[in-house]
N, C-alpha and C. Protein backbone atom coordinates (compact mmCIF):
# COMPACT_ATOMS: atom_id res chain seq x y z
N UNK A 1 0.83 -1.18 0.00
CA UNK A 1 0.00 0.00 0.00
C UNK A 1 0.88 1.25 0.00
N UNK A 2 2.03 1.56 0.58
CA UNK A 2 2.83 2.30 1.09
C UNK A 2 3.71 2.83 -0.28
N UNK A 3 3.69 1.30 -0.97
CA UNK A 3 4.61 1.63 -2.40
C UNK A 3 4.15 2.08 -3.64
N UNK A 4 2.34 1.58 -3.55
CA UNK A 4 1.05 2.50 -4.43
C UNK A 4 1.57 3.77 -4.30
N UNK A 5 1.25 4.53 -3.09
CA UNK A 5 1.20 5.77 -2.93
C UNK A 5 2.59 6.30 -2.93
N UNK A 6 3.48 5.72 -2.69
CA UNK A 6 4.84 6.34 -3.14
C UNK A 6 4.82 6.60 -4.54
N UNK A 7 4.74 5.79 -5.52
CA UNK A 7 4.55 5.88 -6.88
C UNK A 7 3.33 6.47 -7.15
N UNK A 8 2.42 6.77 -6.49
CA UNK A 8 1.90 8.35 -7.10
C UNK A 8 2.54 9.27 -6.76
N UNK A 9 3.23 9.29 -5.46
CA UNK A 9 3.93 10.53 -5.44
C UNK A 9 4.65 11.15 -6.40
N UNK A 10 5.46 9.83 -6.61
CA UNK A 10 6.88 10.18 -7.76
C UNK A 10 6.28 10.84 -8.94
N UNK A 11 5.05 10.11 -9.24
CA UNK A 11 4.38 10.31 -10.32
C UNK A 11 4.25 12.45 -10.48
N UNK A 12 3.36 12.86 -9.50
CA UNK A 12 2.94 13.93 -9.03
C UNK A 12 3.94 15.44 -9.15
N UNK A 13 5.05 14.41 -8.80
CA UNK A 13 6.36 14.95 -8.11
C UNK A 13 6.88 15.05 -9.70
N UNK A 14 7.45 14.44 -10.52
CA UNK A 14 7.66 14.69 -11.84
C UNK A 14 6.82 15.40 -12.87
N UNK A 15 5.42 15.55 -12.51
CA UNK A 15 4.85 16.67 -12.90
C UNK A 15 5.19 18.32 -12.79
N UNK A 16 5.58 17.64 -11.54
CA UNK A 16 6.05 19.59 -10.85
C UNK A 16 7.67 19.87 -11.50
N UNK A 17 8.51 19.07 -11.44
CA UNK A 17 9.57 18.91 -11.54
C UNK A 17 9.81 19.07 -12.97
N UNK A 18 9.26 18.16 -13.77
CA UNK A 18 9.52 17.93 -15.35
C UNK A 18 10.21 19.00 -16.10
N UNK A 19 9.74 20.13 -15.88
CA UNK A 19 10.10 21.68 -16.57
C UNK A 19 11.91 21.73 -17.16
N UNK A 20 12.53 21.13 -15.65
CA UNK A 20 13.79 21.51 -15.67
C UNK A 20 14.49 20.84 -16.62
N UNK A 21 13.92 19.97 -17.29
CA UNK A 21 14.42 18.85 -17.99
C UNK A 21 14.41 19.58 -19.43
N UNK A 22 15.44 19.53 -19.91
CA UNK A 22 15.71 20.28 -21.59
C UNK A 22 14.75 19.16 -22.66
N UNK A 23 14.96 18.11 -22.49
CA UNK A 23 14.41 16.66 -23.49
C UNK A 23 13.81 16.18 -22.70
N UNK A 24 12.87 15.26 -23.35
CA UNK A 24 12.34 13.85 -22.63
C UNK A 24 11.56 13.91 -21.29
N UNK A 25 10.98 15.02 -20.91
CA UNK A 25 9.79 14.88 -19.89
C UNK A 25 8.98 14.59 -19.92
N UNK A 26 8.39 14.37 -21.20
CA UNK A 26 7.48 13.29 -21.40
C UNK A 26 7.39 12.43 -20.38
N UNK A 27 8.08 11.68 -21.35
CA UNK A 27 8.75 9.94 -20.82
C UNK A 27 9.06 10.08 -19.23
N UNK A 28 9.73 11.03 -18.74
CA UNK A 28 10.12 10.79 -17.34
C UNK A 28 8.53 10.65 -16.79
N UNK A 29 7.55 11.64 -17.47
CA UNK A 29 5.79 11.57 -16.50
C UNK A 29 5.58 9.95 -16.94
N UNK A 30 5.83 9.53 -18.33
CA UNK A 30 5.09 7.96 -18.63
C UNK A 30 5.90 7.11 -18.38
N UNK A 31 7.23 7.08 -17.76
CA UNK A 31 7.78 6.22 -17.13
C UNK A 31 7.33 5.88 -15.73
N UNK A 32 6.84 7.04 -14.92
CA UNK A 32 6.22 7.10 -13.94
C UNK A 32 5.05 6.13 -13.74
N UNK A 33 4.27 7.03 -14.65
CA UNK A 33 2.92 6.19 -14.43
C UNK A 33 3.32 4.67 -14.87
N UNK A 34 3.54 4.42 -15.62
CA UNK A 34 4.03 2.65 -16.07
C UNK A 34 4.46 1.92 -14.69
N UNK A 35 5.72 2.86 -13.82
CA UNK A 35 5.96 2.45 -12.55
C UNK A 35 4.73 1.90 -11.59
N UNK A 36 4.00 3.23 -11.74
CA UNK A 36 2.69 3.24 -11.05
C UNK A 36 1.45 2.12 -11.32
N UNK A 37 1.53 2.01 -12.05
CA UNK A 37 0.84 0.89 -12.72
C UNK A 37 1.08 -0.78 -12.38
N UNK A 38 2.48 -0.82 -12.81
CA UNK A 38 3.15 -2.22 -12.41
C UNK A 38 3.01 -2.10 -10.46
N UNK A 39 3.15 -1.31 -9.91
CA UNK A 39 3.07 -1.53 -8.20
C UNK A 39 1.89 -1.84 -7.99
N UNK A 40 0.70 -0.91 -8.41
CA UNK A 40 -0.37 -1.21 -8.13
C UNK A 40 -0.50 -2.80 -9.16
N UNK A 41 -0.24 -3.13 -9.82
CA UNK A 41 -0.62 -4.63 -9.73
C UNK A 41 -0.01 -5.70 -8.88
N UNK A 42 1.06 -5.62 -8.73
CA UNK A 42 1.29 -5.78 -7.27
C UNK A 42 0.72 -5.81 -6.08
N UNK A 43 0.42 -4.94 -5.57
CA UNK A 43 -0.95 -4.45 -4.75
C UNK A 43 -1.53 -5.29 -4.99
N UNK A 44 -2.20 -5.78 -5.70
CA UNK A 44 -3.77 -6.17 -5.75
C UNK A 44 -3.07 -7.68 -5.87
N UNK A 45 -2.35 -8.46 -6.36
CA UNK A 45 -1.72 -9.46 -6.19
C UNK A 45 -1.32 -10.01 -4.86
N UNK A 46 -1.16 -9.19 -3.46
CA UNK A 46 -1.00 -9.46 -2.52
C UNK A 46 -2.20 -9.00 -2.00
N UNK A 47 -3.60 -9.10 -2.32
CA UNK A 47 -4.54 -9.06 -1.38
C UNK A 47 -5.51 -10.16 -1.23
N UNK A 48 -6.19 -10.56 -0.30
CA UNK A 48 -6.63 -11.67 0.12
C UNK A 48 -7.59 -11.58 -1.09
N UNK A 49 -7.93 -13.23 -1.23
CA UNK A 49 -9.21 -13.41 -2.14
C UNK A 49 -10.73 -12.87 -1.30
N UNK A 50 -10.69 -12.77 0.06
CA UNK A 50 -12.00 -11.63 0.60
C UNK A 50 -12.02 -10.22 0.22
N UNK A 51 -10.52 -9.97 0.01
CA UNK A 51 -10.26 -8.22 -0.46
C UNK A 51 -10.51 -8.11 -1.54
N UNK A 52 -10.39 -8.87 -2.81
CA UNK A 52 -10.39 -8.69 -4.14
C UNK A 52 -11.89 -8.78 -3.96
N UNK A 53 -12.41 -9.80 -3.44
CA UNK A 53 -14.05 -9.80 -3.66
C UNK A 53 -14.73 -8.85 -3.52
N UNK A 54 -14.70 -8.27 -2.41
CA UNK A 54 -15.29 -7.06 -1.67
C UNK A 54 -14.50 -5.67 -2.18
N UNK A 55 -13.59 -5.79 -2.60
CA UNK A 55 -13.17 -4.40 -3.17
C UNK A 55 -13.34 -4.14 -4.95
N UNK A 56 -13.65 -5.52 -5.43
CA UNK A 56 -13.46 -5.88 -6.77
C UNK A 56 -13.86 -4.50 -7.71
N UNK A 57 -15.25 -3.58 -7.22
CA UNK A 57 -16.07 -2.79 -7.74
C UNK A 57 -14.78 -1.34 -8.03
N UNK A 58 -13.98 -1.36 -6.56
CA UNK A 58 -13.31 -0.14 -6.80
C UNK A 58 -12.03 -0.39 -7.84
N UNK A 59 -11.28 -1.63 -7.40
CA UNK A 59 -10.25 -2.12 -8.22
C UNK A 59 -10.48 -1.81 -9.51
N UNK A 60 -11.47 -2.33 -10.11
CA UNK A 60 -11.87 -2.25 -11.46
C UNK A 60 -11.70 -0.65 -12.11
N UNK A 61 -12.61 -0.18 -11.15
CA UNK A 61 -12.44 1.58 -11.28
C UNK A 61 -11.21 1.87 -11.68
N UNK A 62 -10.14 1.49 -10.52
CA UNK A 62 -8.83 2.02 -10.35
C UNK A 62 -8.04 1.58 -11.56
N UNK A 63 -8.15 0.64 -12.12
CA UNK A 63 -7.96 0.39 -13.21
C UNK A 63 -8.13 0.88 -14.44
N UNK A 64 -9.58 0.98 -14.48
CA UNK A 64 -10.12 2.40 -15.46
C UNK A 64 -9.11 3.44 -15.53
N UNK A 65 -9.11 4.42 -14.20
CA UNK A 65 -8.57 5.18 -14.06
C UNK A 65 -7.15 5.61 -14.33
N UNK A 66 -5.89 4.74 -14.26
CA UNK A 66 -4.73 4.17 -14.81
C UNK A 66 -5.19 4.61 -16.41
N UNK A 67 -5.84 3.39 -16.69
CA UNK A 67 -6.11 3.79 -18.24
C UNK A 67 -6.37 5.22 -18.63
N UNK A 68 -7.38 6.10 -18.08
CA UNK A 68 -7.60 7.33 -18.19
C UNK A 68 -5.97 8.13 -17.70
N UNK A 69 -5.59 8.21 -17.03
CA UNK A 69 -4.22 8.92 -17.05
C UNK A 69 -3.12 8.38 -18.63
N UNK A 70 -3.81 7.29 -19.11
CA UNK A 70 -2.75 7.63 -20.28
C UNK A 70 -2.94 8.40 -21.31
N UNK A 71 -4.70 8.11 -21.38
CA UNK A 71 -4.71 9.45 -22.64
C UNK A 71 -4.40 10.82 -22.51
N UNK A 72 -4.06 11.41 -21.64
CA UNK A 72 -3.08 12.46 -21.90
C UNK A 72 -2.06 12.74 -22.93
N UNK A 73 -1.50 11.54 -21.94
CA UNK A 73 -0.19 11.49 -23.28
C UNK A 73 -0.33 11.34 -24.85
N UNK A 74 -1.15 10.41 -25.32
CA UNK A 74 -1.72 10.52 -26.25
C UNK A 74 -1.90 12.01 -27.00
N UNK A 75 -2.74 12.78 -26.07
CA UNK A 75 -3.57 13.69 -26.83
C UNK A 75 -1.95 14.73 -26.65
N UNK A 76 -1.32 14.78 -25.90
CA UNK A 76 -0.41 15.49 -26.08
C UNK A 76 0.60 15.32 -27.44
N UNK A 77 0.65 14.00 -27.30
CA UNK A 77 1.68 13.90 -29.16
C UNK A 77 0.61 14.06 -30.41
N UNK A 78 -0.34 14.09 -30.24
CA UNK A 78 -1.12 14.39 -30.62
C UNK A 78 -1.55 16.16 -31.64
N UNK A 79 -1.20 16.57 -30.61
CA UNK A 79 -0.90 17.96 -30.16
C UNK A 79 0.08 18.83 -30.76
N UNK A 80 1.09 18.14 -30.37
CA UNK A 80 2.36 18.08 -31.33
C UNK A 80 2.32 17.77 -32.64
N UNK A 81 2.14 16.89 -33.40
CA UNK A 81 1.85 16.83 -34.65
C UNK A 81 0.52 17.72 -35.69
N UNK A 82 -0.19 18.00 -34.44
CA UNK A 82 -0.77 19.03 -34.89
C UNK A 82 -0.19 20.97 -34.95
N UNK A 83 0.86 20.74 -34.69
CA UNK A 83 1.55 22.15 -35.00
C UNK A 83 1.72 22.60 -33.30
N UNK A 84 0.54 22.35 -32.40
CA UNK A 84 0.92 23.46 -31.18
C UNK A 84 1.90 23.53 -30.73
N UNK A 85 2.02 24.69 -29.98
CA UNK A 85 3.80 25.27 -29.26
C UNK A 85 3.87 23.71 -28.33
N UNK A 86 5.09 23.47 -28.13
CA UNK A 86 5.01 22.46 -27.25
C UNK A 86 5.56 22.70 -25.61
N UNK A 87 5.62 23.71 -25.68
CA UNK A 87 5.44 24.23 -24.23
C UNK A 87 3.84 24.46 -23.45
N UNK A 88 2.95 24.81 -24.54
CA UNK A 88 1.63 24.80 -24.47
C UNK A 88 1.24 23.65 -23.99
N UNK A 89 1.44 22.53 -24.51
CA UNK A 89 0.49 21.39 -24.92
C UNK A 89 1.58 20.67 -23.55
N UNK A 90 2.85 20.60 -23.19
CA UNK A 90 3.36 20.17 -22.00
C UNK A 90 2.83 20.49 -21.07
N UNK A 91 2.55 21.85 -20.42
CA UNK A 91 1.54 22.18 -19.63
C UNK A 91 0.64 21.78 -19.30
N UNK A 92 -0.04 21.46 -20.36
CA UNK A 92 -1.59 20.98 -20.27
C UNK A 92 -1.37 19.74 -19.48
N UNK A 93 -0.42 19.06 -20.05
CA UNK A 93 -0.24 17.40 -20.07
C UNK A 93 0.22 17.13 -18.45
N UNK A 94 0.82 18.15 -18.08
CA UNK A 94 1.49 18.41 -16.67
C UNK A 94 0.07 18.61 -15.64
N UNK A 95 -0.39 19.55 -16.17
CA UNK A 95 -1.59 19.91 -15.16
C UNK A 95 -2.51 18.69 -15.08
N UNK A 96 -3.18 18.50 -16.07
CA UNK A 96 -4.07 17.03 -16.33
C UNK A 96 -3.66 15.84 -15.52
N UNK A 97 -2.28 15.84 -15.58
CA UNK A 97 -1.75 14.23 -15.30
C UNK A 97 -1.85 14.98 -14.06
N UNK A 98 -1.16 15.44 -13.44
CA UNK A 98 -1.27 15.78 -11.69
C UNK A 98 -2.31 16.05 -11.08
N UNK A 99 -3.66 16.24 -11.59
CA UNK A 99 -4.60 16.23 -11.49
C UNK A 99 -5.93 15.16 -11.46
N UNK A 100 -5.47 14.26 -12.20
CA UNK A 100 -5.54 13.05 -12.31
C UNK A 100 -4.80 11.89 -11.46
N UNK A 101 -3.79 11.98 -11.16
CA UNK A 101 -3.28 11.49 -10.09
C UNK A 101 -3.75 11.75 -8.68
N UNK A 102 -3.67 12.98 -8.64
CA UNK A 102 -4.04 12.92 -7.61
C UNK A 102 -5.60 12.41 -6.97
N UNK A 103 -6.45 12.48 -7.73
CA UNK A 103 -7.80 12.18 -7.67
C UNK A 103 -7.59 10.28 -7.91
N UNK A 104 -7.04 10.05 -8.46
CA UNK A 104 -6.87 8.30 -8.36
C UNK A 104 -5.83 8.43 -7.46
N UNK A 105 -4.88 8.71 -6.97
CA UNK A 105 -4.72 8.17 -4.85
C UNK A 105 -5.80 8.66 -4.29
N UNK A 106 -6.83 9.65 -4.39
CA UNK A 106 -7.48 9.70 -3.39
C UNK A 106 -8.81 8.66 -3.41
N UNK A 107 -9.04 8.49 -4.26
CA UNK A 107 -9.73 6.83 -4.83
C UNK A 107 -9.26 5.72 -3.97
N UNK A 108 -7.58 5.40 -4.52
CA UNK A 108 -7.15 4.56 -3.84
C UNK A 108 -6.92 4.38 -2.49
N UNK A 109 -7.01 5.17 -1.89
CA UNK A 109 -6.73 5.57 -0.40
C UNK A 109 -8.24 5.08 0.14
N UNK A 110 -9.10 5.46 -0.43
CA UNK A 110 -10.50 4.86 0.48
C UNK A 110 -11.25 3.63 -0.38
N UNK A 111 -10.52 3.20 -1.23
CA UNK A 111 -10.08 2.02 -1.54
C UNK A 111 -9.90 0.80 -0.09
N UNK A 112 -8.69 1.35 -0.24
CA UNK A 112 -7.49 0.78 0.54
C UNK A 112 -8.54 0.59 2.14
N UNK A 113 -8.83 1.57 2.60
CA UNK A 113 -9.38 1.34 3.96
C UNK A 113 -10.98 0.80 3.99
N UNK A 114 -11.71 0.52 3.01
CA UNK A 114 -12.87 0.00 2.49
C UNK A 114 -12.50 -1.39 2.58
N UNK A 115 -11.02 -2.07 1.77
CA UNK A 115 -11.10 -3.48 2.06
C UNK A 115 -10.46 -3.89 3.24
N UNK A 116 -9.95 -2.61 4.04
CA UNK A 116 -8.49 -3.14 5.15
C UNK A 116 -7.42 -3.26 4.65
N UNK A 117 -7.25 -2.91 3.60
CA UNK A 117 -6.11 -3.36 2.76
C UNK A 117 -4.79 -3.28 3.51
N UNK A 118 -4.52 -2.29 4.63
CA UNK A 118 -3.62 -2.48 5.39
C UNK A 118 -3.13 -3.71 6.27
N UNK A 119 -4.35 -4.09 6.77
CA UNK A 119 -4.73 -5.56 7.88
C UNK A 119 -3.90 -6.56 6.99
N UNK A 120 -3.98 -6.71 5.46
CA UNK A 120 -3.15 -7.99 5.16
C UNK A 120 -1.83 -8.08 4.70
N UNK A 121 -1.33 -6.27 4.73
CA UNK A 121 0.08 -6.21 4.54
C UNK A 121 1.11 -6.06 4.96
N UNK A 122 0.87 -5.89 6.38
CA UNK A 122 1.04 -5.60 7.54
C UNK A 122 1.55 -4.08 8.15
C-alpha cells in the first residue's frame, strides 16, 4: 500500500519537476505512471481473495482510471503533430496528469481502507 502511494507521489512529483528537464519529460511523467501501474498490480496481487471480492467494484475503477491517465499522453503527441507550441500542450499534459493522479490516490486511499487493505500487509 505504502509503495502504491509512493509511486503516485513520484508520479505527481515529476509533474512539478519535469520543466527543468531540456528533453524527454514526457517519458520521465510515462515512465512514472508505467511504474505506477506495475506496483499497483502488485498491490492487488498481494490481497486476500476476501479483499479482491469485496473491493473488486473499486479495483476495477482504479484500473479504469490508470487507463484514463494515459490518454493524456496521447492527446499530447497528438498535439504536437498538430503544429501546437510544445510548451503549451506540455503544460496541459502536466496539469491534467497531476490532477488526475491525484484524484486516483485519493480513490485509492478509500479504496485501501474499504477493504483493510492495510490488515493484510502488515
Amino acid at each position: 500500500m505504502i509503495a502504491v502511494r509512493t509511486q503516485a507521489d513520484w508520479l505527481r512529483s515529476a509533474t512539478r519537476t519535469s520543466t527543468s528537464l531540456a528533453t524527454g519529460a514526457d517519458t520521465v511523467m510515462w515512465r512514472r505512471l508505467q511504474s505506477l501501474r506495475r506496483t499497483y498490480a502488485a498491490f492487488k496481487a498481494s490481497l486476500t481473495p476476501a479483499q479482491l471480492q469485496s473491493g473488486a467494484h473499486d479495483l476495477a475503477e482504479l484500473n479504469a482510471g490508470l487507463d484514463i491517465l494515459e490518454q493524456p499522453f496521447h492527446k499530447y503527441h497528438l498535439d504536437l503533430e498538430a503544429g501546437r507550441r510544445q510548451s503549451q500542450a506540455f503544460n496541459e499534459l502536466r496539469r491534467v496528469v497531476d490532477a488526475g493522479a491525484a484524484l486516483w490516490l485519493q480513490e485509492f486511499n478509500q479504496m485501501a481502507n474499504r477493504v483493510r487493505a492495510g490488515s493484510a500487509l502488515g
